[in-house]
N, C-alpha and C. Protein backbone atom coordinates (compact mmCIF):
# COMPACT_ATOMS: atom_id res chain seq x y z
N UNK A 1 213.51 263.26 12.32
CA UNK A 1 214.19 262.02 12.06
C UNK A 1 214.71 262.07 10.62
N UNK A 2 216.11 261.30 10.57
CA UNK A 2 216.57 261.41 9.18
C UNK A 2 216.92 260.05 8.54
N UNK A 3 216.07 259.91 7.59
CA UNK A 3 216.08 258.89 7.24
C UNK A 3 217.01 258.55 5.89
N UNK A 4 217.61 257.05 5.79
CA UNK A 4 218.97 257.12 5.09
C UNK A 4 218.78 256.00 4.47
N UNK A 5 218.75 255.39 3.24
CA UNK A 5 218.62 254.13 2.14
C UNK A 5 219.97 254.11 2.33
N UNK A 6 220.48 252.47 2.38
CA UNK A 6 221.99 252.13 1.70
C UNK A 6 221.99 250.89 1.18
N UNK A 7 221.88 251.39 -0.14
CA UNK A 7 221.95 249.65 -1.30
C UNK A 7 222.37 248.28 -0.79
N UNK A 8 221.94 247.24 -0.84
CA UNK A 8 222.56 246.02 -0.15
C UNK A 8 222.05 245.09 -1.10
N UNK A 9 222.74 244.09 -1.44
CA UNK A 9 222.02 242.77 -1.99
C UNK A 9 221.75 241.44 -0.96
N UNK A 10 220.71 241.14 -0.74
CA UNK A 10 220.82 240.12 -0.13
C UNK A 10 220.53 239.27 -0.33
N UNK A 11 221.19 237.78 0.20
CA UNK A 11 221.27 236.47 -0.35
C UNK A 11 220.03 235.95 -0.25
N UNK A 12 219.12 235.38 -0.85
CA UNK A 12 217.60 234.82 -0.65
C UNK A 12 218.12 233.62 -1.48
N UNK A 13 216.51 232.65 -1.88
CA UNK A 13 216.61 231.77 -2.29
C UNK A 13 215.66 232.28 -3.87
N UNK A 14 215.68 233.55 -4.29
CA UNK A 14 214.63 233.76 -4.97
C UNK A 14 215.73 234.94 -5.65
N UNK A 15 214.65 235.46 -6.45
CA UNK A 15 215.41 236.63 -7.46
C UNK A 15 214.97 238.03 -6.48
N UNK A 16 214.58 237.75 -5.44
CA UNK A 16 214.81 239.02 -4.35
C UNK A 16 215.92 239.80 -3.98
N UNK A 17 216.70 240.18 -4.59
CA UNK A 17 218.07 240.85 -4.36
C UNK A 17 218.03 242.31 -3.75
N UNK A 18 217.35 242.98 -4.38
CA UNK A 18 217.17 244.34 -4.37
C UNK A 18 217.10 244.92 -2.67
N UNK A 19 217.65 245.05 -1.80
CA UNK A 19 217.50 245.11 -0.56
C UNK A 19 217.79 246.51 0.12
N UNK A 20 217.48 247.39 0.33
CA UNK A 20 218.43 249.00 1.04
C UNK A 20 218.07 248.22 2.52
N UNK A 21 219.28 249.04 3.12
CA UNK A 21 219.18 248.98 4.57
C UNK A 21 218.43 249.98 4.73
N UNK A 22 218.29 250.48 6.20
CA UNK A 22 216.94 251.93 6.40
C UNK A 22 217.53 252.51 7.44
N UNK A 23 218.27 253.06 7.55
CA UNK A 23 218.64 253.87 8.69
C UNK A 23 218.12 255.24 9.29
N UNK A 24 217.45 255.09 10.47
CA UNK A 24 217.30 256.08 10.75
C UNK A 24 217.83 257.21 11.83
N UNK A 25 218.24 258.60 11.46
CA UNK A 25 219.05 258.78 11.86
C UNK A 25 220.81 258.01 12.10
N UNK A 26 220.78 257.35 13.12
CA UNK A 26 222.62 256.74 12.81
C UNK A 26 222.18 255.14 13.26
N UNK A 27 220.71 254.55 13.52
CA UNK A 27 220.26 253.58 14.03
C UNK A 27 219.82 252.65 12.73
N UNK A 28 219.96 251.09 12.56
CA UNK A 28 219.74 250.46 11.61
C UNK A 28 218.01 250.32 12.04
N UNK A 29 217.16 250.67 11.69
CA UNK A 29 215.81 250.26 11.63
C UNK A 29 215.22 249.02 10.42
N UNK A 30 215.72 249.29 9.66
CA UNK A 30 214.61 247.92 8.56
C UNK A 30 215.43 247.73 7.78
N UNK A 31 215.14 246.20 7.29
CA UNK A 31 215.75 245.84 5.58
C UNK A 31 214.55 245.99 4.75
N UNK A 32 214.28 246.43 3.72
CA UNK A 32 213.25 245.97 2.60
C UNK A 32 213.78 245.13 1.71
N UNK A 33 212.67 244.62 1.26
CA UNK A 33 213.42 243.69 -0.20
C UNK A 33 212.11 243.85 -1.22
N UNK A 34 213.04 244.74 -2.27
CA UNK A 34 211.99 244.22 -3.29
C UNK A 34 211.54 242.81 -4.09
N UNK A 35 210.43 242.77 -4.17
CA UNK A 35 209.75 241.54 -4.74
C UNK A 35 209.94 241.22 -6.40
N UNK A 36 210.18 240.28 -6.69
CA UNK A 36 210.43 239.95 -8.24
C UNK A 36 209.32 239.37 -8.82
N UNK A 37 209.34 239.38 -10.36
CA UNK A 37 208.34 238.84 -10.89
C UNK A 37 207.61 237.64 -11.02
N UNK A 38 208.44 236.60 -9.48
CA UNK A 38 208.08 235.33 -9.20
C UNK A 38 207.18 235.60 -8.40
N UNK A 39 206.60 236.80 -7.46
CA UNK A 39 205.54 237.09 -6.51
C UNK A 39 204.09 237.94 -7.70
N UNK A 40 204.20 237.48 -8.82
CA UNK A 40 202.58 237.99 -9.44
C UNK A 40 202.49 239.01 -9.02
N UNK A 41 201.38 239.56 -8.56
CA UNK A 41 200.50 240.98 -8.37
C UNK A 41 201.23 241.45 -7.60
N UNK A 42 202.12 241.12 -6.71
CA UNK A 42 202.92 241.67 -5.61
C UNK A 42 204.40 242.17 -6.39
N UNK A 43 204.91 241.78 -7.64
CA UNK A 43 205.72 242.07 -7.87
C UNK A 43 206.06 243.27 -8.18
N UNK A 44 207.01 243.70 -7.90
CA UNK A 44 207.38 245.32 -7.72
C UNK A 44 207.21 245.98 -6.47
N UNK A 45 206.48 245.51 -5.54
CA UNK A 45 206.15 245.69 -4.02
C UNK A 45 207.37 245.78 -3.14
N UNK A 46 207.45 246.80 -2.16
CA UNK A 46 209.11 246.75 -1.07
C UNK A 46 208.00 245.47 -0.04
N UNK A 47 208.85 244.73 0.42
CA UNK A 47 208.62 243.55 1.85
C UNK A 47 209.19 244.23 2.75
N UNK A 48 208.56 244.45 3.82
CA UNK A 48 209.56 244.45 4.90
C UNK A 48 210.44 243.72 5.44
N UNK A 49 211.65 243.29 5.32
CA UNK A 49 211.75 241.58 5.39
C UNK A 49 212.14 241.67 6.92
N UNK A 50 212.64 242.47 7.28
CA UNK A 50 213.05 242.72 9.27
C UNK A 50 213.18 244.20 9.53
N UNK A 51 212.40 244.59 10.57
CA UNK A 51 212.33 245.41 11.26
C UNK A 51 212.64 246.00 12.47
N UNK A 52 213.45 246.87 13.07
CA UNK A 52 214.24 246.67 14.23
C UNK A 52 213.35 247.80 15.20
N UNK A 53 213.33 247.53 16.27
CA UNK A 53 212.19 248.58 16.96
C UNK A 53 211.23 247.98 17.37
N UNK A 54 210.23 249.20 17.20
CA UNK A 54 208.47 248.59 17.45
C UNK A 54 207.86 248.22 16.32
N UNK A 55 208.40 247.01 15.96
CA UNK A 55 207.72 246.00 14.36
C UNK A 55 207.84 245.07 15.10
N UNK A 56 206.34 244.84 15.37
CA UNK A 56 206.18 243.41 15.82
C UNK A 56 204.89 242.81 15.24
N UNK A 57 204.91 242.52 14.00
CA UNK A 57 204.16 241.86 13.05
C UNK A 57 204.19 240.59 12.17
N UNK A 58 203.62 239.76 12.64
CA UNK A 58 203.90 238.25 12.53
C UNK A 58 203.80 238.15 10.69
N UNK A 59 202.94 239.11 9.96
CA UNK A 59 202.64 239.22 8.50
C UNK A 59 203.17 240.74 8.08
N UNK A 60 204.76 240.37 7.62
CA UNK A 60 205.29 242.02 7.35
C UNK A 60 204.67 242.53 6.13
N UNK A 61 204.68 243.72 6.31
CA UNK A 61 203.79 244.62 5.49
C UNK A 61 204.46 244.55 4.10
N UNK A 62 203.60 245.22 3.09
CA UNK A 62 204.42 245.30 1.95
C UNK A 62 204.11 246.70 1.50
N UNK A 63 204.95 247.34 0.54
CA UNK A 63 204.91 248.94 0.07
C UNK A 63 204.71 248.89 -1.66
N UNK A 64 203.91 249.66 -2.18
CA UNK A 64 204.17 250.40 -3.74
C UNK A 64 205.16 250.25 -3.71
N UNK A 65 205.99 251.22 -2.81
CA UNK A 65 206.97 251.70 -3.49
C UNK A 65 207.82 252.25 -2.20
N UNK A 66 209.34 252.86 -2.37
CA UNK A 66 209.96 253.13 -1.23
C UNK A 66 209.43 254.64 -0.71
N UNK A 67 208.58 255.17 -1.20
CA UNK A 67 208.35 256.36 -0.55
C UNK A 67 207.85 255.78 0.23
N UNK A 68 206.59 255.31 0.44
CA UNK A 68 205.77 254.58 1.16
C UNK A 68 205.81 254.22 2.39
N UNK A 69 207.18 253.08 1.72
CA UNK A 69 207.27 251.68 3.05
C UNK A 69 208.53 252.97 3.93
């Protein structure tokens, strides 16, 4: 599987901007959004914010970092 980041900003209500799409192979699988320094201990963390597939998790996960998530 080949996996593909493509920069996106997305509109939130927060200083969450930081967003890659996740493509895998030629299929859109996930948005992440990184977390800002309004989320404390979590800040700097990727969110999963939607997941396309088999993500079916009512509490999306969060990552270090993009190797990770």
């Amino acid at each position: 599987m080949n996996l593909r980041l493509q920069p996106v900003q997305v509109a939130t209500d927060s200083d969450d901007t930081e967003s890659p799409l996740v493509f895998a192979d030629r299929y859109l699988v996930a948005v992440l959004v990184h977390l800002s320094d309004e989320h404390g201990a979590e800040a700097g963390m990727w969110l999963l914010e939607v997941g396309f597939g088999p993500v079916n998790d009512p509490d999306p996960p969060k990552f270090a970092d993009l190797d990770e998530a």
